[in-house]
N, C-alpha and C. Protein backbone atom coordinates (compact mmCIF):
# COMPACT_ATOMS: atom_id res chain seq x y z
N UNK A 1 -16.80 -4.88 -1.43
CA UNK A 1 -16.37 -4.01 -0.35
C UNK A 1 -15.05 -3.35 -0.73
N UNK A 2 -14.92 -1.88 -0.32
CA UNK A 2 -14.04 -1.44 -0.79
C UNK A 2 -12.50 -1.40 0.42
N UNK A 3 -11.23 -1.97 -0.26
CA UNK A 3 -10.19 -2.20 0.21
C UNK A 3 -9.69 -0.59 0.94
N UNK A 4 -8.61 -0.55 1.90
CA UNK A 4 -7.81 0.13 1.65
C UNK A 4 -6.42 0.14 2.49
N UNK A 5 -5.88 1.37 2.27
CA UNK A 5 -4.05 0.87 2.78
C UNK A 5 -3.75 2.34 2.95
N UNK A 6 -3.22 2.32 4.11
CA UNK A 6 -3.61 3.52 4.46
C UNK A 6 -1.00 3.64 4.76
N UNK A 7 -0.69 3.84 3.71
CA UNK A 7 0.61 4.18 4.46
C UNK A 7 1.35 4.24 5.51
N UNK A 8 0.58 5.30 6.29
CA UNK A 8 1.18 5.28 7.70
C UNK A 8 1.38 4.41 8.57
N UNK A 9 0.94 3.41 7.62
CA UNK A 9 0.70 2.10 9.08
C UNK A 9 1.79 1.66 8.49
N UNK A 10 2.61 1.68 7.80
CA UNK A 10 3.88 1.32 7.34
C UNK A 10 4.72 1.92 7.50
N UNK A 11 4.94 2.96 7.03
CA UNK A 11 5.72 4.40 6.72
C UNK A 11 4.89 5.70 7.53
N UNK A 12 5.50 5.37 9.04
CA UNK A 12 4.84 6.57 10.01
C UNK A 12 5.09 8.34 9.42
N UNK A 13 4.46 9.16 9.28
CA UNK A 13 4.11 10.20 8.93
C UNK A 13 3.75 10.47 7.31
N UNK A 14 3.50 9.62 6.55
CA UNK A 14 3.11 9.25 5.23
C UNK A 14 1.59 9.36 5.35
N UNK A 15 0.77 10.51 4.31
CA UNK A 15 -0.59 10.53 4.54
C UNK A 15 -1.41 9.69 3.66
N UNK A 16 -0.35 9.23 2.61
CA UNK A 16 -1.28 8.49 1.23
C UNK A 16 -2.03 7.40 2.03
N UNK A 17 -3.00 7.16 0.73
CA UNK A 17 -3.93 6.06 1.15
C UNK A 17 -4.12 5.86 -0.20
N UNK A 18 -4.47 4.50 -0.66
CA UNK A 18 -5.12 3.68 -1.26
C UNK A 18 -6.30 2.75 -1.28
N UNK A 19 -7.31 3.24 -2.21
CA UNK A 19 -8.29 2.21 -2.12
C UNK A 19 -8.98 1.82 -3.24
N UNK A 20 -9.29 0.39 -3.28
CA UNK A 20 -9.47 -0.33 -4.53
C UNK A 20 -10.78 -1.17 -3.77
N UNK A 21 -11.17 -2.01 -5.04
CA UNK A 21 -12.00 -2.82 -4.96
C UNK A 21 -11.26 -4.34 -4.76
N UNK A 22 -10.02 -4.45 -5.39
CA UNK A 22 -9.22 -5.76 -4.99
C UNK A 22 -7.82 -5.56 -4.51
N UNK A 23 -7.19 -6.21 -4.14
CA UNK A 23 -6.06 -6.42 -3.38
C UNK A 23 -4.69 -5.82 -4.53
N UNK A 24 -4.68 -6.68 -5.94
CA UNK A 24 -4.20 -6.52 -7.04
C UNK A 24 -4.09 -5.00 -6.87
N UNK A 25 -5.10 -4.07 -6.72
CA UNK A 25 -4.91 -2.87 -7.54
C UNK A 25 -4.54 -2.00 -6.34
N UNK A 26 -4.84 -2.86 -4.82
CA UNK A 26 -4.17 -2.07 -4.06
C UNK A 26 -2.77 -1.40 -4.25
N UNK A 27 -2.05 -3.04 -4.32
CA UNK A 27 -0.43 -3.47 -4.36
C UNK A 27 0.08 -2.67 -5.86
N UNK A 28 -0.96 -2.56 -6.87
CA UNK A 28 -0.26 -1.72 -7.70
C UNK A 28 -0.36 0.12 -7.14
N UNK A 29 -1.37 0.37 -6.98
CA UNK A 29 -1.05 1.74 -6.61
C UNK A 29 -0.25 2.10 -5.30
N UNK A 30 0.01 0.89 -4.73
CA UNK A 30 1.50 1.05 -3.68
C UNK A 30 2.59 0.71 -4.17
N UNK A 31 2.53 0.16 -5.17
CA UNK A 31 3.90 -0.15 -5.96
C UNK A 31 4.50 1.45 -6.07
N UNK A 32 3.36 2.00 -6.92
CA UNK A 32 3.34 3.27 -7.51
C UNK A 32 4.34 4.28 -6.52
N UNK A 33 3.44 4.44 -5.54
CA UNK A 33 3.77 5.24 -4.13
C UNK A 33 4.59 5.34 -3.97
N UNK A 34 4.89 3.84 -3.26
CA UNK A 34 6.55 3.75 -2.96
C UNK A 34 7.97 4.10 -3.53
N UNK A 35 7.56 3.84 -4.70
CA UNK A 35 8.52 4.18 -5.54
C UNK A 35 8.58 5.91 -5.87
N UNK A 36 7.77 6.63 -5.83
CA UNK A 36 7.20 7.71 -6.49
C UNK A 36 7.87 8.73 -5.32
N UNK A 37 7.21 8.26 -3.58
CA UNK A 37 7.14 9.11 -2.84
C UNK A 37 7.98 8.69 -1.99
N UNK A 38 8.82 7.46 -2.30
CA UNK A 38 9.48 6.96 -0.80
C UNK A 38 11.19 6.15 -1.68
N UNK A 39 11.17 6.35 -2.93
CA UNK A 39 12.35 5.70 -3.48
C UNK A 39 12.46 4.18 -3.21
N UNK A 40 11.00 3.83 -3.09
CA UNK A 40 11.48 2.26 -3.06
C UNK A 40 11.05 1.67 -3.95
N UNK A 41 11.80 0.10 -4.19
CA UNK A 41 11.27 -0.59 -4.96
C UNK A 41 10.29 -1.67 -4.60
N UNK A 42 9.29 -2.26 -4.84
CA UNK A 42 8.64 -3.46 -4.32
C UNK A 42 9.23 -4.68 -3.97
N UNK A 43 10.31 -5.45 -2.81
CA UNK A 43 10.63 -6.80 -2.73
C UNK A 43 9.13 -7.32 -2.29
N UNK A 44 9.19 -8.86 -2.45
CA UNK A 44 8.49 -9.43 -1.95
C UNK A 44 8.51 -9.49 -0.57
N UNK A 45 8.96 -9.36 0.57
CA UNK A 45 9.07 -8.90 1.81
C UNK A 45 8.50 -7.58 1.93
N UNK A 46 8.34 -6.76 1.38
CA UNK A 46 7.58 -5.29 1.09
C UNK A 46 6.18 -5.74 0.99
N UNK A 47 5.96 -6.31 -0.19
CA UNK A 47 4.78 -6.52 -0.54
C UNK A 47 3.73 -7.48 0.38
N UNK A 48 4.49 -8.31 0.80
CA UNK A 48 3.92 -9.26 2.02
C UNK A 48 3.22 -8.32 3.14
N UNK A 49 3.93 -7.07 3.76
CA UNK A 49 3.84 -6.45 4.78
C UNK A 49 2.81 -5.29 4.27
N UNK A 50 2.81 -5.22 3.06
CA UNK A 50 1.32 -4.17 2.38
C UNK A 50 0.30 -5.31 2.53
N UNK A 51 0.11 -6.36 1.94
CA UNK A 51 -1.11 -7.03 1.89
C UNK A 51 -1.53 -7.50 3.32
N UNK A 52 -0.38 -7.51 4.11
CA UNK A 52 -1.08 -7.45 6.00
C UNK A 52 -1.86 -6.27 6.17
N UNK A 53 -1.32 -4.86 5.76
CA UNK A 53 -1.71 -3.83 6.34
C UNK A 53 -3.17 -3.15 5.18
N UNK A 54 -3.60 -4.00 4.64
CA UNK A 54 -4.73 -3.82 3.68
C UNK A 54 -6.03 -4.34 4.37
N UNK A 55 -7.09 -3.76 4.86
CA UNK A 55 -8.09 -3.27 5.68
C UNK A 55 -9.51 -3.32 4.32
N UNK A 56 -10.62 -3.62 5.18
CA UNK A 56 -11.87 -3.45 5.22
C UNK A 56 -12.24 -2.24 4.93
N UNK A 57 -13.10 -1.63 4.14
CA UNK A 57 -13.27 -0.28 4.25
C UNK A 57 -14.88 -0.16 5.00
């Protein structure tokens, strides 16, 4: 089943989305993001609050 992570549910007006087949590749292409489109870096408190907001597709 395919994952996904939809930004906004984090970062309100952010349209990215991510979707993978595992969790792993979610958190890397939000690593990506964040950093890319939002100047952040991944803490583990970050990352905790992506793998909540990672959904069923």
């Amino acid at each position: 089943m395919t994952k996904v992570l939809k930004c906004g549910d984090l970062m309100p007006g952010c349209d990215f989305q991510a979707k993978a087949e595992t969790e792993d590749e979610i958190l890397q292409q939000a690593a990506q993001h964040a950093k890319e489109a939002h100047g952040m870096d991944v803490t583990p408190e970050l990352a905790e609050k992506v793998k909540a907001a990672i959904r069923d597709e």
